[in-house]
C-alpha atoms as a PDB file:
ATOM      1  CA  UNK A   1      13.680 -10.151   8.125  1.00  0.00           C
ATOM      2  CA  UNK A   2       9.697 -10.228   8.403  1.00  0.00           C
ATOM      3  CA  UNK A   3       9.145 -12.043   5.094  1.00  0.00           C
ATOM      4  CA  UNK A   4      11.960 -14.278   5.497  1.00  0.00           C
ATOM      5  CA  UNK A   5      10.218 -15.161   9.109  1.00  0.00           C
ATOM      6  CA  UNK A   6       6.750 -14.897   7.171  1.00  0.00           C
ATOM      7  CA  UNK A   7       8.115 -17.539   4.506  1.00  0.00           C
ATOM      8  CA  UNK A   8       9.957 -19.847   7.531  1.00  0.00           C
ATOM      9  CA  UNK A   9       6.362 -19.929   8.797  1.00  0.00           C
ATOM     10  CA  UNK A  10       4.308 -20.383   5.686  1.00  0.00           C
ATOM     11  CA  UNK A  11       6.820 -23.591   4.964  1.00  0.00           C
ATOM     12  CA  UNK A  12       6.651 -24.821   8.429  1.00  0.00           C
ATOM     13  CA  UNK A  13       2.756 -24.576   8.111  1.00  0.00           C
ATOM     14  CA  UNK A  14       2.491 -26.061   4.520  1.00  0.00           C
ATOM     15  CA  UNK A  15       4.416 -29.025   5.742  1.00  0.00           C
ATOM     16  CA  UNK A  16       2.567 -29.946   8.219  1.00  0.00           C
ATOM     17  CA  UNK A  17      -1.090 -29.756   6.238  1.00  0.00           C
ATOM     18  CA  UNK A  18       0.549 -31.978   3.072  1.00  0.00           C
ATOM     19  CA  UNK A  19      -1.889 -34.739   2.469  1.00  0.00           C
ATOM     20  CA  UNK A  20       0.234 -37.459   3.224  1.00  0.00           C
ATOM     21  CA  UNK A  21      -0.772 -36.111   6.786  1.00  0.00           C
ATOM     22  CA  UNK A  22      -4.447 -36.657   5.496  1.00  0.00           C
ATOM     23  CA  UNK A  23      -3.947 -40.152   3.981  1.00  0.00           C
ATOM     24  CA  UNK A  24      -2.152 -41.166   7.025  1.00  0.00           C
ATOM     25  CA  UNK A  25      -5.295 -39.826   9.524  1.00  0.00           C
ATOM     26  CA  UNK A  26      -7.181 -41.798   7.057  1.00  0.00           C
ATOM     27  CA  UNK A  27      -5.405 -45.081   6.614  1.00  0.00           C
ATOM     28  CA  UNK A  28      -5.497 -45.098  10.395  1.00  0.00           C
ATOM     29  CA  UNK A  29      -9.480 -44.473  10.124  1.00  0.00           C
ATOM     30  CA  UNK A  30      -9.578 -47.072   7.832  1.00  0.00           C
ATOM     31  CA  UNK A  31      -7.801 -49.781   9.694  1.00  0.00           C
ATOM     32  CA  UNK A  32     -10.375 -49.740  12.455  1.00  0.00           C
ATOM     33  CA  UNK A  33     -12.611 -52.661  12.843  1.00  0.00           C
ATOM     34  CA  UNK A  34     -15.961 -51.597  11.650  1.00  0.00           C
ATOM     35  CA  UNK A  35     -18.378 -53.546  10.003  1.00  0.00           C
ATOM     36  CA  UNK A  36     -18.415 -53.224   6.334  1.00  0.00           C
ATOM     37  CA  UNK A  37     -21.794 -51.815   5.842  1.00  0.00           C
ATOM     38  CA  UNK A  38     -21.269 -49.106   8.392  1.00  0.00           C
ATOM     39  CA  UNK A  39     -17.809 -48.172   7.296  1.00  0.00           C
ATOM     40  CA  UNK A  40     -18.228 -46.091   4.492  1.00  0.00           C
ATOM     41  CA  UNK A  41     -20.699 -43.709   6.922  1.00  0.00           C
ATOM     42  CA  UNK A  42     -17.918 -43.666   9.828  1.00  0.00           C
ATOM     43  CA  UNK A  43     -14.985 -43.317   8.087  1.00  0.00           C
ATOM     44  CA  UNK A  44     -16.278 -40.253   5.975  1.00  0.00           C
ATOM     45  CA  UNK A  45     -17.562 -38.809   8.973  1.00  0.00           C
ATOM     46  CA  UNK A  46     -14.099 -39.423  10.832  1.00  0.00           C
ATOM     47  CA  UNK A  47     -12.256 -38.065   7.830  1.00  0.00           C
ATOM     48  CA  UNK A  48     -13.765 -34.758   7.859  1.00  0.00           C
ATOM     49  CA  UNK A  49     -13.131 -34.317  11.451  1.00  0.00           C
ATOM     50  CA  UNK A  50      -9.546 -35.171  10.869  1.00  0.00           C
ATOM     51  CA  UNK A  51      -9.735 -32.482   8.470  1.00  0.00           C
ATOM     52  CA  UNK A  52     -11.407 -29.938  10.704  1.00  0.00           C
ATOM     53  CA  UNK A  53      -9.016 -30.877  13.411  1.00  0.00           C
ATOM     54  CA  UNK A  54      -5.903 -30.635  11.417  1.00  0.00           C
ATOM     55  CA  UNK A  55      -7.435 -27.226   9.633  1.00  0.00           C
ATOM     56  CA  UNK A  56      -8.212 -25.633  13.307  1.00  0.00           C
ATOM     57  CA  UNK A  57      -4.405 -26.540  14.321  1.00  0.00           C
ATOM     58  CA  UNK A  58      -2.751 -24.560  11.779  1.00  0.00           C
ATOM     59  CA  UNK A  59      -5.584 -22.052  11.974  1.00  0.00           C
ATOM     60  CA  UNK A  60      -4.416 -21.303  15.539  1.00  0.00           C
ATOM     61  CA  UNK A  61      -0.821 -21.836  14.908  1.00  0.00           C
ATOM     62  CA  UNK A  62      -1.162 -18.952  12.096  1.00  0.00           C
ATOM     63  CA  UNK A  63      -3.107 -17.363  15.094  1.00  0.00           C
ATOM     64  CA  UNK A  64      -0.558 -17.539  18.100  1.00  0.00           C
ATOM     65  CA  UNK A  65       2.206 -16.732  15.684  1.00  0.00           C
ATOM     66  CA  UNK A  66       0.872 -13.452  14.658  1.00  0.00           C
ATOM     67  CA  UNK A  67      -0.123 -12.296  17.542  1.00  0.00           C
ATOM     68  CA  UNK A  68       3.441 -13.484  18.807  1.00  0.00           C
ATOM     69  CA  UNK A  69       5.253 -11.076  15.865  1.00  0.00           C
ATOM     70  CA  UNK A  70       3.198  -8.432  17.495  1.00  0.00           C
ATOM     71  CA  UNK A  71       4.791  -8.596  20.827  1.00  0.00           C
ATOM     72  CA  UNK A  72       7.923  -8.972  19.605  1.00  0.00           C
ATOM     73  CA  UNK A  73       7.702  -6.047  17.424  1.00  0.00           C
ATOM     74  CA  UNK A  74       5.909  -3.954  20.388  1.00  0.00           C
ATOM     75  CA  UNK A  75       9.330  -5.299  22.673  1.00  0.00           C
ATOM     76  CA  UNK A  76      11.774  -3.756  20.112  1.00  0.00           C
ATOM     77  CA  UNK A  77       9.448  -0.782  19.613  1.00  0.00           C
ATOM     78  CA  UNK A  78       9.186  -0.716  16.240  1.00  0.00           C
ATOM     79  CA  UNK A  79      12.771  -1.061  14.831  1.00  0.00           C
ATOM     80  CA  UNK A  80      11.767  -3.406  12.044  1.00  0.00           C
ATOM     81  CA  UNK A  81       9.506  -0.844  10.692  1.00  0.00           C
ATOM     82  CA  UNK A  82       5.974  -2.450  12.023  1.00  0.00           C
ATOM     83  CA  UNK A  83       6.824  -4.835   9.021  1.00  0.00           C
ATOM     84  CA  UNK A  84       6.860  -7.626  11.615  1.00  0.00           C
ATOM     85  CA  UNK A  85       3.493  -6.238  13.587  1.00  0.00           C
ATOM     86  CA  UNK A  86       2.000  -6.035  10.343  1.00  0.00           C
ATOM     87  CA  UNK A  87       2.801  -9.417   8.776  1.00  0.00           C
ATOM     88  CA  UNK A  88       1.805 -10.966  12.652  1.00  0.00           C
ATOM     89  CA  UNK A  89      -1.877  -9.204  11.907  1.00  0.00           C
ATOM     90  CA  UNK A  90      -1.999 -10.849   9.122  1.00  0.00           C
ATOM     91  CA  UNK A  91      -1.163 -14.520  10.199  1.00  0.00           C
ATOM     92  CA  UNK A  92      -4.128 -13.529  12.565  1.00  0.00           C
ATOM     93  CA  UNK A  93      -6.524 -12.279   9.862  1.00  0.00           C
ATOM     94  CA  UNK A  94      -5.510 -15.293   8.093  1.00  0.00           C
ATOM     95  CA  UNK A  95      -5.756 -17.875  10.938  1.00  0.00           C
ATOM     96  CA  UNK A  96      -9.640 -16.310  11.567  1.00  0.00           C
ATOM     97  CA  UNK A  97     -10.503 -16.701   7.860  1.00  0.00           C
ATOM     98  CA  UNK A  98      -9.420 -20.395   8.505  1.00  0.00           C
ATOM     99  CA  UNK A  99     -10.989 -21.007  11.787  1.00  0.00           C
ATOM    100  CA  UNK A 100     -14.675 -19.123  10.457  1.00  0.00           C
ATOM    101  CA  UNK A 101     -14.438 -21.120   7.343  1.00  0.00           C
ATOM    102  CA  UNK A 102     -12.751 -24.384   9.284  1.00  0.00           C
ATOM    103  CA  UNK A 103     -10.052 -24.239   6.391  1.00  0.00           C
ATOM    104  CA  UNK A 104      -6.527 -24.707   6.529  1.00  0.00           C
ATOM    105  CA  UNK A 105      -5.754 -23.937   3.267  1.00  0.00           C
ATOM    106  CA  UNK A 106      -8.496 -20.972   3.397  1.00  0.00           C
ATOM    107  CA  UNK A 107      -6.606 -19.625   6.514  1.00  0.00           C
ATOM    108  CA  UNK A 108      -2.775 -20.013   4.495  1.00  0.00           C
ATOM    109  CA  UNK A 109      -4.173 -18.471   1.398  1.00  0.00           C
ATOM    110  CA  UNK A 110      -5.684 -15.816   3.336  1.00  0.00           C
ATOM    111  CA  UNK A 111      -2.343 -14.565   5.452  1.00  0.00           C
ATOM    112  CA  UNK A 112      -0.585 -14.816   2.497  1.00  0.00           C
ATOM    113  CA  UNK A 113      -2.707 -12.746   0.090  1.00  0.00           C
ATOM    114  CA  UNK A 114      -2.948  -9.702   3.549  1.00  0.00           C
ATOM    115  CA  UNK A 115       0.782  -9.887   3.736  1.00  0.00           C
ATOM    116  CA  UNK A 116       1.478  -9.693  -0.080  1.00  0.00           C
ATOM    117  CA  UNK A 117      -0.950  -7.258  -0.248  1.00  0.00           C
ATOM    118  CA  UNK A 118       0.890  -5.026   2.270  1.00  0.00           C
ATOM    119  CA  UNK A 119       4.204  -5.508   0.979  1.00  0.00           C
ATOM    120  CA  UNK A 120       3.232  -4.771  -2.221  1.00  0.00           C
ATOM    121  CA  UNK A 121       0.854  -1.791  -2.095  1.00  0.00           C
ATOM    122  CA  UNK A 122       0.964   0.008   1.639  1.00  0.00           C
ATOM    123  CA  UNK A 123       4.658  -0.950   2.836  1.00  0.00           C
ATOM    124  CA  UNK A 124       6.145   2.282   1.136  1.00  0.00           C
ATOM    125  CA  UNK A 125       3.231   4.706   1.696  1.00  0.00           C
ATOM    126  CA  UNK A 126       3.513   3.336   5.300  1.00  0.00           C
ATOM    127  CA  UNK A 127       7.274   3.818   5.416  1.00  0.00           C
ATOM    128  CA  UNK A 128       7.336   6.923   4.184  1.00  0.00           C
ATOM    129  CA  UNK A 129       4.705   8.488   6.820  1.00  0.00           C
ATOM    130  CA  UNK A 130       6.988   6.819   9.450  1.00  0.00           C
ATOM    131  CA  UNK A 131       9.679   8.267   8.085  1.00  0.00           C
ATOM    132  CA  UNK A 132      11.400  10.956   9.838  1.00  0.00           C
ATOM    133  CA  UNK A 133      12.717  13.580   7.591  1.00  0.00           C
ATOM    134  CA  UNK A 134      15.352  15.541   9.395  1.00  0.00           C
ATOM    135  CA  UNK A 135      14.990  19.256   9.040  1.00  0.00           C
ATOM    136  CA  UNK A 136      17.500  21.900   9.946  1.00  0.00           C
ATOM    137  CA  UNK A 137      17.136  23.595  12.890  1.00  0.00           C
ATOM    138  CA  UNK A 138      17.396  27.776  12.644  1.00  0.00           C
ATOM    139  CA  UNK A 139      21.324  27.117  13.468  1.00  0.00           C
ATOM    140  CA  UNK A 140      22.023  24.543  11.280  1.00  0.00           C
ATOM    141  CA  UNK A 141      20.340  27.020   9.058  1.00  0.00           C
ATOM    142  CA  UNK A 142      22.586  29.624   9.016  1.00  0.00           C
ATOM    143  CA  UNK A 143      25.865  27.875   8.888  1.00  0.00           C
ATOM    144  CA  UNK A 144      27.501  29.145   5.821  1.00  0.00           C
ATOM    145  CA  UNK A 145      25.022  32.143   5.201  1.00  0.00           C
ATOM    146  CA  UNK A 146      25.974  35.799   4.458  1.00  0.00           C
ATOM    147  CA  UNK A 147      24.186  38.847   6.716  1.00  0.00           C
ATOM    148  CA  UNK A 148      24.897  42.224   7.692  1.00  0.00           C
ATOM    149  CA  UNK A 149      26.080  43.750  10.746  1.00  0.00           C
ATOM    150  CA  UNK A 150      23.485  45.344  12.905  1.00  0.00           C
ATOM    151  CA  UNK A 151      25.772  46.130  15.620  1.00  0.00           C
ATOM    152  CA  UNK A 152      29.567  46.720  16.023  1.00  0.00           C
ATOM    153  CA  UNK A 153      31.335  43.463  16.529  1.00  0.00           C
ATOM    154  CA  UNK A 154      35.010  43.919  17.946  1.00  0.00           C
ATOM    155  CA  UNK A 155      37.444  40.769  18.547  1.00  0.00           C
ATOM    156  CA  UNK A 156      36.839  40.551  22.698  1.00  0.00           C
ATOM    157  CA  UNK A 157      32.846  42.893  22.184  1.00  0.00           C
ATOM    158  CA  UNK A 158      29.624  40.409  20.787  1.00  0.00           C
ATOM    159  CA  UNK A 159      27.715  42.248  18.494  1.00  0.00           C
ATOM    160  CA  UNK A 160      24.157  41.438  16.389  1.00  0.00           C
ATOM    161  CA  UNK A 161      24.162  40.432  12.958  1.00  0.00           C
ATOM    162  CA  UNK A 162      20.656  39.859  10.578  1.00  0.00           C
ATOM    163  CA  UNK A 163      21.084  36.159   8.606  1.00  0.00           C
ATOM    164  CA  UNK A 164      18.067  36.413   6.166  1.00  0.00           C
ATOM    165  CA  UNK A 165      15.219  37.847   7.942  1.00  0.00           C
ATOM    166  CA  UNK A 166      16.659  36.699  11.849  1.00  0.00           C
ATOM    167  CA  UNK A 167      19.354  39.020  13.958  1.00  0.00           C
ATOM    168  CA  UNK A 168      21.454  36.560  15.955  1.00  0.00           C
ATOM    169  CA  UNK A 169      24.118  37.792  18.218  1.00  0.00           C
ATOM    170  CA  UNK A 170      27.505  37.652  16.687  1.00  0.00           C
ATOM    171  CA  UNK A 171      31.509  37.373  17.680  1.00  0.00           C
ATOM    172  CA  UNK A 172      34.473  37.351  15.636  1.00  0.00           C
ATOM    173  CA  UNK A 173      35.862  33.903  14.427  1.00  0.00           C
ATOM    174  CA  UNK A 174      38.673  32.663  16.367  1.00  0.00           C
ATOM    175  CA  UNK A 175      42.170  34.711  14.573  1.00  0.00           C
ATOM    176  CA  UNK A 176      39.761  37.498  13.352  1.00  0.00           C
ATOM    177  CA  UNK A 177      41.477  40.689  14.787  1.00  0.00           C
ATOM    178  CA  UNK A 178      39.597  42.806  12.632  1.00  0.00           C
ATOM    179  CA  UNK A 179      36.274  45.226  14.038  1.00  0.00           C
ATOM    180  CA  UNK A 180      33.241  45.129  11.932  1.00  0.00           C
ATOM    181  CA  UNK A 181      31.141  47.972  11.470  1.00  0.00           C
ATOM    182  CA  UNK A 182      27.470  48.260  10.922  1.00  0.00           C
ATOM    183  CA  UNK A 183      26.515  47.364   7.369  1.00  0.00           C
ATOM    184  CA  UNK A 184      29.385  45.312   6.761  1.00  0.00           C
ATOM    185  CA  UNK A 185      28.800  41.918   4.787  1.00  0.00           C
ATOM    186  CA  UNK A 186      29.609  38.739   7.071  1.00  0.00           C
ATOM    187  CA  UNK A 187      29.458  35.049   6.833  1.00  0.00           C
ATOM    188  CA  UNK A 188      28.664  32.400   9.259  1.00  0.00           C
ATOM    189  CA  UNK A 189      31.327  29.897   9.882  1.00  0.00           C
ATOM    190  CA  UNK A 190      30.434  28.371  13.006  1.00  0.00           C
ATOM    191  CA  UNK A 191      27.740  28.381  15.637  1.00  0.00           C
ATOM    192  CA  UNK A 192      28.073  28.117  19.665  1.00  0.00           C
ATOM    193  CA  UNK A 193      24.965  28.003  21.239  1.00  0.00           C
ATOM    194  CA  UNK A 194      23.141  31.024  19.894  1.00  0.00           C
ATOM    195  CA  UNK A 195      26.366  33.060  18.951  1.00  0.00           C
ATOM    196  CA  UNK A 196      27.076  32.751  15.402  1.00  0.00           C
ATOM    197  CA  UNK A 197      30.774  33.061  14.425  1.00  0.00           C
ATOM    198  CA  UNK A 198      31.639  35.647  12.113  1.00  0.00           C
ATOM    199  CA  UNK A 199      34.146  36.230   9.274  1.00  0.00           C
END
């Protein structure tokens, strides 16, 4: 979703900077009634500010935008990832490159080469430090496991049972009739709480 809203933008933005915006600032420039000998002078002169305006617009479009992305992905608390926070910073670093260097184009070339860069090298290192890897909990643990008895279990009487290197308390499994005595082999088929369930 962030480089489809990243490419939106970067079309949006090239659109609006295509130099038949240029030649028509120009042509208007140009149609002005200035006297011939001066024209050349003024018209250059009002030509490059037509630039500088037009380059400082999409500069701080690039700039609102990104910094826009970043409060939207700071509202949904990070559900995209930080892929959208990360492409807004770098319509931002871009947008500054453009407004130091008073440079449209320098300011589109420069979001897009931070946000290729990103997707290309750090997205995956970054996703997989964000990543959450689910590890099983000491119960989840044991769920299947063989131990000893440690301690008399009878069908309505808890007893304690050692899983590995751990001694849980134990109880029969539900339709287990049968007593077991200490040193007999049992495994874990369910867990409530912290009372495994014995066969």
């Amino acid at each position: 979703m962030a480089m489809r809203l990243l490419m939106v933008g970067f079309i949006f933005l090239s659109y609006f900077h295509l130099p038949s915006w240029q030649n028509f600032f120009s042509r208007s420039t140009e149609g002005m009634a200035l006297k011939e000998h001066k024209a050349d002078v003024i018209v250059r002169g009002t030509r490059s500010r037509r630039r500088m305006l037009v380059g400082n617009w999409v500069n701080w479009l690039l700039v609102i935008a990104g910094i826009i992305c970043v409060i939207i992905e700071l509202a949904m608390g990070a559900m995209t990832g930080l892929d959208l926070a990360l492409v807004g910073g770098s319509l931002v670093v871009g947008g500054g490159f453009g407004l130091v260097t008073g440079s449209a184009t320098v300011g589109m070339i420069a979001a897009a080469g931070v946000a290729l860069i990103y997707f290309a090298l750090f997205r995956s290192w970054l996703k997989s430090k964000l990543t959450v890897r689910e590890q099983p909990s000491n119960v989840d643990a044991v769920l299947g496991k063989t131990g000893v008895v440690t301690k008399r279990i009878a069908p309505r009487d808890t007893g304690l049972v050692k899983v590995g290197t751990e001694e849980w308390r134990a109880e029969l499994a539900l339709g287990d009739e049968t007593a077991r005595e200490v040193g007999t082999a049992i495994t874990v088929s369910s867990v409530e709480g912290v009372t495994l369930k014995v066969r």
